[in-house]
C-alpha atoms as a PDB file:
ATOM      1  CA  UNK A   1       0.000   0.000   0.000  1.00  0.00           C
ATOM      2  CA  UNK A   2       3.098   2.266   0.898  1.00  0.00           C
ATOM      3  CA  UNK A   3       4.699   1.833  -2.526  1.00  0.00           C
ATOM      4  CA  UNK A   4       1.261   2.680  -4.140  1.00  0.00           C
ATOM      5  CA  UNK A   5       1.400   6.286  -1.985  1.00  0.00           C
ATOM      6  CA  UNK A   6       4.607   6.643  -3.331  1.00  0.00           C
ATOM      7  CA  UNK A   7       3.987   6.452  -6.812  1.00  0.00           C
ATOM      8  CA  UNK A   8       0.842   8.745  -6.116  1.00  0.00           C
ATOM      9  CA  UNK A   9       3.181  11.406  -4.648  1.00  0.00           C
ATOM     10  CA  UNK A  10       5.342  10.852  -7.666  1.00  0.00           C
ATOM     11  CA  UNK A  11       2.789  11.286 -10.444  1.00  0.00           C
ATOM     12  CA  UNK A  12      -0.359  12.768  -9.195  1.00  0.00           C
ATOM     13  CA  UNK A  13       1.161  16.504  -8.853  1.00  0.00           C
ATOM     14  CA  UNK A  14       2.178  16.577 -12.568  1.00  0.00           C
ATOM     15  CA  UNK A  15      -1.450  16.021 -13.496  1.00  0.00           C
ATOM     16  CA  UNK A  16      -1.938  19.985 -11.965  1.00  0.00           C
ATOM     17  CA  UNK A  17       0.159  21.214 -14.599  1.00  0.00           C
ATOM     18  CA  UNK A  18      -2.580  20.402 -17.119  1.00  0.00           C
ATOM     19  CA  UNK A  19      -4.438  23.709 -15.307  1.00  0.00           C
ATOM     20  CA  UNK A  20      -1.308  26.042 -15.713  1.00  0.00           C
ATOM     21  CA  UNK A  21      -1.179  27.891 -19.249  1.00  0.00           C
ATOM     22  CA  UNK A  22       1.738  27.115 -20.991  1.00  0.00           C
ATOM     23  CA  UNK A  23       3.589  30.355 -20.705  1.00  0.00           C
ATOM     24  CA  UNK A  24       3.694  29.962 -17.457  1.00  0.00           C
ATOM     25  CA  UNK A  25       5.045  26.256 -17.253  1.00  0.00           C
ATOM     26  CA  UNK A  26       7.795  27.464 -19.517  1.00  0.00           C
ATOM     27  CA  UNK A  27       8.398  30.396 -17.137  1.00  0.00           C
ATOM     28  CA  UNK A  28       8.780  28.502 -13.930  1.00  0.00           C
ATOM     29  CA  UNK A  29       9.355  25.561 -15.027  1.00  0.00           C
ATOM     30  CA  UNK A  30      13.527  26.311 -14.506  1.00  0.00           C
ATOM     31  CA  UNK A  31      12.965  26.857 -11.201  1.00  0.00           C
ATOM     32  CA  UNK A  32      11.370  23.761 -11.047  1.00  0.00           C
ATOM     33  CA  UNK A  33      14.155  21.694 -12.091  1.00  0.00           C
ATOM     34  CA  UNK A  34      16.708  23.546  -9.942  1.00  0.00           C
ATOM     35  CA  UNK A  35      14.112  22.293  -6.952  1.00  0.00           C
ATOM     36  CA  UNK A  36      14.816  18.749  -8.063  1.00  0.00           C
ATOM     37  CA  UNK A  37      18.651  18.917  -8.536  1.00  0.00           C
ATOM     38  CA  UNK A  38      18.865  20.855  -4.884  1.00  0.00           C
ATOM     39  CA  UNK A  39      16.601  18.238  -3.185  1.00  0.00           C
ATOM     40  CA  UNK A  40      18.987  15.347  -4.977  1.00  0.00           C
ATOM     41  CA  UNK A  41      21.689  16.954  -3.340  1.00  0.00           C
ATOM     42  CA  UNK A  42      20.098  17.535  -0.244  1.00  0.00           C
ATOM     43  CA  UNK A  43      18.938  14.185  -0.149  1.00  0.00           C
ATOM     44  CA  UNK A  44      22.653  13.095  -0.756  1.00  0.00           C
ATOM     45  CA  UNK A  45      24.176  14.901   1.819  1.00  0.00           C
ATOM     46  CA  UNK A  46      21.264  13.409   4.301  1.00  0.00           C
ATOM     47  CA  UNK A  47      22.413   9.894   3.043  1.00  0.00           C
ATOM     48  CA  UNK A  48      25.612  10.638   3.931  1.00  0.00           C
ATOM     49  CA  UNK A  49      25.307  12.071   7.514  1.00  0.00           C
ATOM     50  CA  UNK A  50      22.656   9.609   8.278  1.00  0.00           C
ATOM     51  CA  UNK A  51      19.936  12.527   8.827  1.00  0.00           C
ATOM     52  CA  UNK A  52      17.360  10.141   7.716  1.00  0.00           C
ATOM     53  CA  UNK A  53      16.178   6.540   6.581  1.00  0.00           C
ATOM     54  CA  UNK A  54      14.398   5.704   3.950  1.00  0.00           C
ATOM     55  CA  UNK A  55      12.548   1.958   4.445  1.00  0.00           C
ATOM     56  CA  UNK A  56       9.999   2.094   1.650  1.00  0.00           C
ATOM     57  CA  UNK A  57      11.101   3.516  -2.132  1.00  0.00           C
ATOM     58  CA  UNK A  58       9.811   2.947  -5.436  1.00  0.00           C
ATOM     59  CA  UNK A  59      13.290   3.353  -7.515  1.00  0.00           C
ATOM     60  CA  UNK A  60      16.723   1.387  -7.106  1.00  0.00           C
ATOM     61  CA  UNK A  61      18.321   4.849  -5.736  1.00  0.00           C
ATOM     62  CA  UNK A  62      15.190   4.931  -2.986  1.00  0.00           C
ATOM     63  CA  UNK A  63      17.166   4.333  -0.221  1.00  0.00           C
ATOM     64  CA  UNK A  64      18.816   7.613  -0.532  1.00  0.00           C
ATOM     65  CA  UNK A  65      16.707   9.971  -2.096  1.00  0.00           C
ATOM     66  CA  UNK A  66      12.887   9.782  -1.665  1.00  0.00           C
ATOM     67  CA  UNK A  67      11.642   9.941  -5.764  1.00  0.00           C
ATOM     68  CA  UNK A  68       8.639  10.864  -4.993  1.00  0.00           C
ATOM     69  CA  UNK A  69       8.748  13.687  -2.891  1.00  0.00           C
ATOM     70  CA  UNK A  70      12.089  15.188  -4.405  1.00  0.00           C
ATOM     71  CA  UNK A  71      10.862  14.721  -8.480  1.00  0.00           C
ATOM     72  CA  UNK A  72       6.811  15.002  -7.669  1.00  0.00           C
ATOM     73  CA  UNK A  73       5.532  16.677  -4.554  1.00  0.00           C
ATOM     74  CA  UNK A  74       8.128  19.039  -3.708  1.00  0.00           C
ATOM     75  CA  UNK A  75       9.089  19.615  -7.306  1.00  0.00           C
ATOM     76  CA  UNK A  76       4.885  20.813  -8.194  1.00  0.00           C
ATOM     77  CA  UNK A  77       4.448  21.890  -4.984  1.00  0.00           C
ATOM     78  CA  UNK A  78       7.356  24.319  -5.402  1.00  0.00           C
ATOM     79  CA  UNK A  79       6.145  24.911  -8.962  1.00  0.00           C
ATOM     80  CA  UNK A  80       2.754  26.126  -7.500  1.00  0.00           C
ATOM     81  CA  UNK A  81       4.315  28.311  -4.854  1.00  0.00           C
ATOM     82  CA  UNK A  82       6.267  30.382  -7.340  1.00  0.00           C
ATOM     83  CA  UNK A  83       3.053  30.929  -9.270  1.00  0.00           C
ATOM     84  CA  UNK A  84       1.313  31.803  -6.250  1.00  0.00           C
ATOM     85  CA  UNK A  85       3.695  34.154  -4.407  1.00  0.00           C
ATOM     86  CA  UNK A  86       6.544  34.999  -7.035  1.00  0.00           C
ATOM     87  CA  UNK A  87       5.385  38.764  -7.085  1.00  0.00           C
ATOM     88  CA  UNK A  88       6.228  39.367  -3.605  1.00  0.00           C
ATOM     89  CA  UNK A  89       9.158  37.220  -1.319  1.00  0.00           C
ATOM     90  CA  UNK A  90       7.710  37.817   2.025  1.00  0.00           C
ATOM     91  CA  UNK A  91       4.634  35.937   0.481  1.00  0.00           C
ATOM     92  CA  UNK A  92       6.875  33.400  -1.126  1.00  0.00           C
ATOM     93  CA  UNK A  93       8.850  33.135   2.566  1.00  0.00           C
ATOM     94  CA  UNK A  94       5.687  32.587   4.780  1.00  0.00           C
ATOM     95  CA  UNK A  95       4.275  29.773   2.086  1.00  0.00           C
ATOM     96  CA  UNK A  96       7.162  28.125   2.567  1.00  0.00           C
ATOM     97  CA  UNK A  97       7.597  28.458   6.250  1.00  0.00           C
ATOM     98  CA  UNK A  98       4.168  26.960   7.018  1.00  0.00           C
ATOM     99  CA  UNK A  99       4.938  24.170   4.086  1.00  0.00           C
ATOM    100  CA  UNK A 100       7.857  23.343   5.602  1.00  0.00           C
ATOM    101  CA  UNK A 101       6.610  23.539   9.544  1.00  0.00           C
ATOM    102  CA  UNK A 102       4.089  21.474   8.612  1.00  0.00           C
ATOM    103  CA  UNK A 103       6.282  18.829   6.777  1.00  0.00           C
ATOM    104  CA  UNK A 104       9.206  18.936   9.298  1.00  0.00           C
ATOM    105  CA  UNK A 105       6.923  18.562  12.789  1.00  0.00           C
ATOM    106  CA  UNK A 106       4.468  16.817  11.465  1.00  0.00           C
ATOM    107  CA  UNK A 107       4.626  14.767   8.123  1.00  0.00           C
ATOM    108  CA  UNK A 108       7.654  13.013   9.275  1.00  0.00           C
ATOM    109  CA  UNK A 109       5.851  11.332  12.001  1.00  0.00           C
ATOM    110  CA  UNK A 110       3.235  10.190   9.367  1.00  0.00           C
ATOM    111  CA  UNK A 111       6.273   8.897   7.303  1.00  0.00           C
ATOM    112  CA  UNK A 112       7.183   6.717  10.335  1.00  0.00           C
ATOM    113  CA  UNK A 113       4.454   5.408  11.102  1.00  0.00           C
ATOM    114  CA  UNK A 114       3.750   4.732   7.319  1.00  0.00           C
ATOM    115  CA  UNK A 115       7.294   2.840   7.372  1.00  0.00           C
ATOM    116  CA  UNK A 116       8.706   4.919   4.628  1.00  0.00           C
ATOM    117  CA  UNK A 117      11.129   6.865   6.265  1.00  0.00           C
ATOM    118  CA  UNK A 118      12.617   7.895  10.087  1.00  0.00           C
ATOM    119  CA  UNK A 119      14.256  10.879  11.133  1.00  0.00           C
ATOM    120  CA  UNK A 120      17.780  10.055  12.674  1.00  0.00           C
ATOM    121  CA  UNK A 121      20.647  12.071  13.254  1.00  0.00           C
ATOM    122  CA  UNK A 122      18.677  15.346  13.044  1.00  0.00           C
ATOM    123  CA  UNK A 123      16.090  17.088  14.493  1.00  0.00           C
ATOM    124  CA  UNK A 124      12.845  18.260  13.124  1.00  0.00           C
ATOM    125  CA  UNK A 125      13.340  22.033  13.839  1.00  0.00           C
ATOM    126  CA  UNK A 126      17.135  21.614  11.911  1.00  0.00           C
ATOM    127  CA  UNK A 127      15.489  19.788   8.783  1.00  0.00           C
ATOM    128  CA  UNK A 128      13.035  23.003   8.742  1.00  0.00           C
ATOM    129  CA  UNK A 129      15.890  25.703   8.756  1.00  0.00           C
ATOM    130  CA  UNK A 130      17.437  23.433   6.269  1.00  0.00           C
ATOM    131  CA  UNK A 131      14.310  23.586   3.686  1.00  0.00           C
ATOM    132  CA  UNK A 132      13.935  27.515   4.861  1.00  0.00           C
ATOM    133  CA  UNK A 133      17.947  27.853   3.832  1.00  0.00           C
ATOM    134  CA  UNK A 134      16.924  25.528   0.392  1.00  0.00           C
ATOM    135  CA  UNK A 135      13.392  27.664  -0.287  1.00  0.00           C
ATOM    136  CA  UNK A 136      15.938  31.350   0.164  1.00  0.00           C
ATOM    137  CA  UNK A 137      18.141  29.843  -2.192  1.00  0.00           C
ATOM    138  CA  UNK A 138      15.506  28.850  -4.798  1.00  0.00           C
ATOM    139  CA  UNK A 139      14.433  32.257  -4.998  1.00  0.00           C
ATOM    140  CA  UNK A 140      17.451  33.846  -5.667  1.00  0.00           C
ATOM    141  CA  UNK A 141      18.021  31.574  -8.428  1.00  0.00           C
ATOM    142  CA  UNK A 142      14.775  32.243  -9.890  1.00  0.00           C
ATOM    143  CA  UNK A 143      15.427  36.075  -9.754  1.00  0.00           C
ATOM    144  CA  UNK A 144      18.095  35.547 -11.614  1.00  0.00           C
ATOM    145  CA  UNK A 145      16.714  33.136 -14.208  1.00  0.00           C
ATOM    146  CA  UNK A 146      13.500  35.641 -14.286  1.00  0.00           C
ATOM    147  CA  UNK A 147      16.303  38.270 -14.980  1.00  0.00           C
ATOM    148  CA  UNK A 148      17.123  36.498 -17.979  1.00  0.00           C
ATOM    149  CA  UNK A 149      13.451  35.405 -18.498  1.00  0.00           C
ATOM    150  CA  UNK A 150      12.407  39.159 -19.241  1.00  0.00           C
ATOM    151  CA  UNK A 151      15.782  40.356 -21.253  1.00  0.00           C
ATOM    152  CA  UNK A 152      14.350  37.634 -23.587  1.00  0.00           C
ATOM    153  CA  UNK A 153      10.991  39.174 -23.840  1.00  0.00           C
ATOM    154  CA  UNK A 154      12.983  42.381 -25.122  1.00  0.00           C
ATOM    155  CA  UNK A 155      14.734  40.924 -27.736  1.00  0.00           C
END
């Protein structure tokens, strides 16, 4: 049943993007794919320090980086934030603050008792200043690549 949530978390998001116009996929859609790369390495730097376990994965690489929620929920969810908030960061910063609070002190307890992943060698209030440090990050990349974005428009 776990490995079917999984693969729900994986693929269900993508489905949303069938409601976004097209212009707007292509606009954000960079910043998507720097979400992915920066939860791979985030995910490989957990593996290493033993932040976390993951017990339940749907690809050979499961056991150290969690597919679905680093290439499908976060990845969309991240997606839909930018559309949401992109005009002003103090919007974009509380989203993410109450998306990550709710993930870090509570989600991860669902995980556990789902037996798809434990919390180890950190604590739930560092893994949220770690995804607050990852969401700051995000957004200075994409108003960089929106930089770029809009001296394309002008050309």
């Amino acid at each position: 049943m776990t490995r079917i949530l999984l693969y729900i978390a994986l693929i269900l998001p993508w489905f949303s993007l069938f409601f976004i116009r097209k212009s707007t996929i292509k606009r954000f859609m960079p910043v998507t794919i720097f979400t992915a790369l920066l939860m791979t390495i985030v995910f490989q730097i957990a593996y290493t320090y033993d932040w976390w376990v993951i017990h339940e994965y749907i690809a050979p690489w499961g056991h150290m980086i969690d597919v679905s929620f680093a290439y499908g929920v976060f990845a969309v969810g991240t997606l839909w934030i930018f559309i949401l908030t992109h005009h002003s960061y103090v919007k974009y910063l509380i989203t993410n603050m109450v998306f990550d609070g709710f993930f870090s002190f509570f989600v991860f307890d669902i995980l556990d008792k789902l037996g798809i992943g434990t919390i180890k060698n950190l604590k739930e209030w560092q893994y949220f200043l770690i995804m607050l440090l990852v969401s700051v990050i995000i957004y200075i990349y994409f108003r960089w690549q929106d930089t770029i974005w809009k001296e394309d428009d002008h050309e």
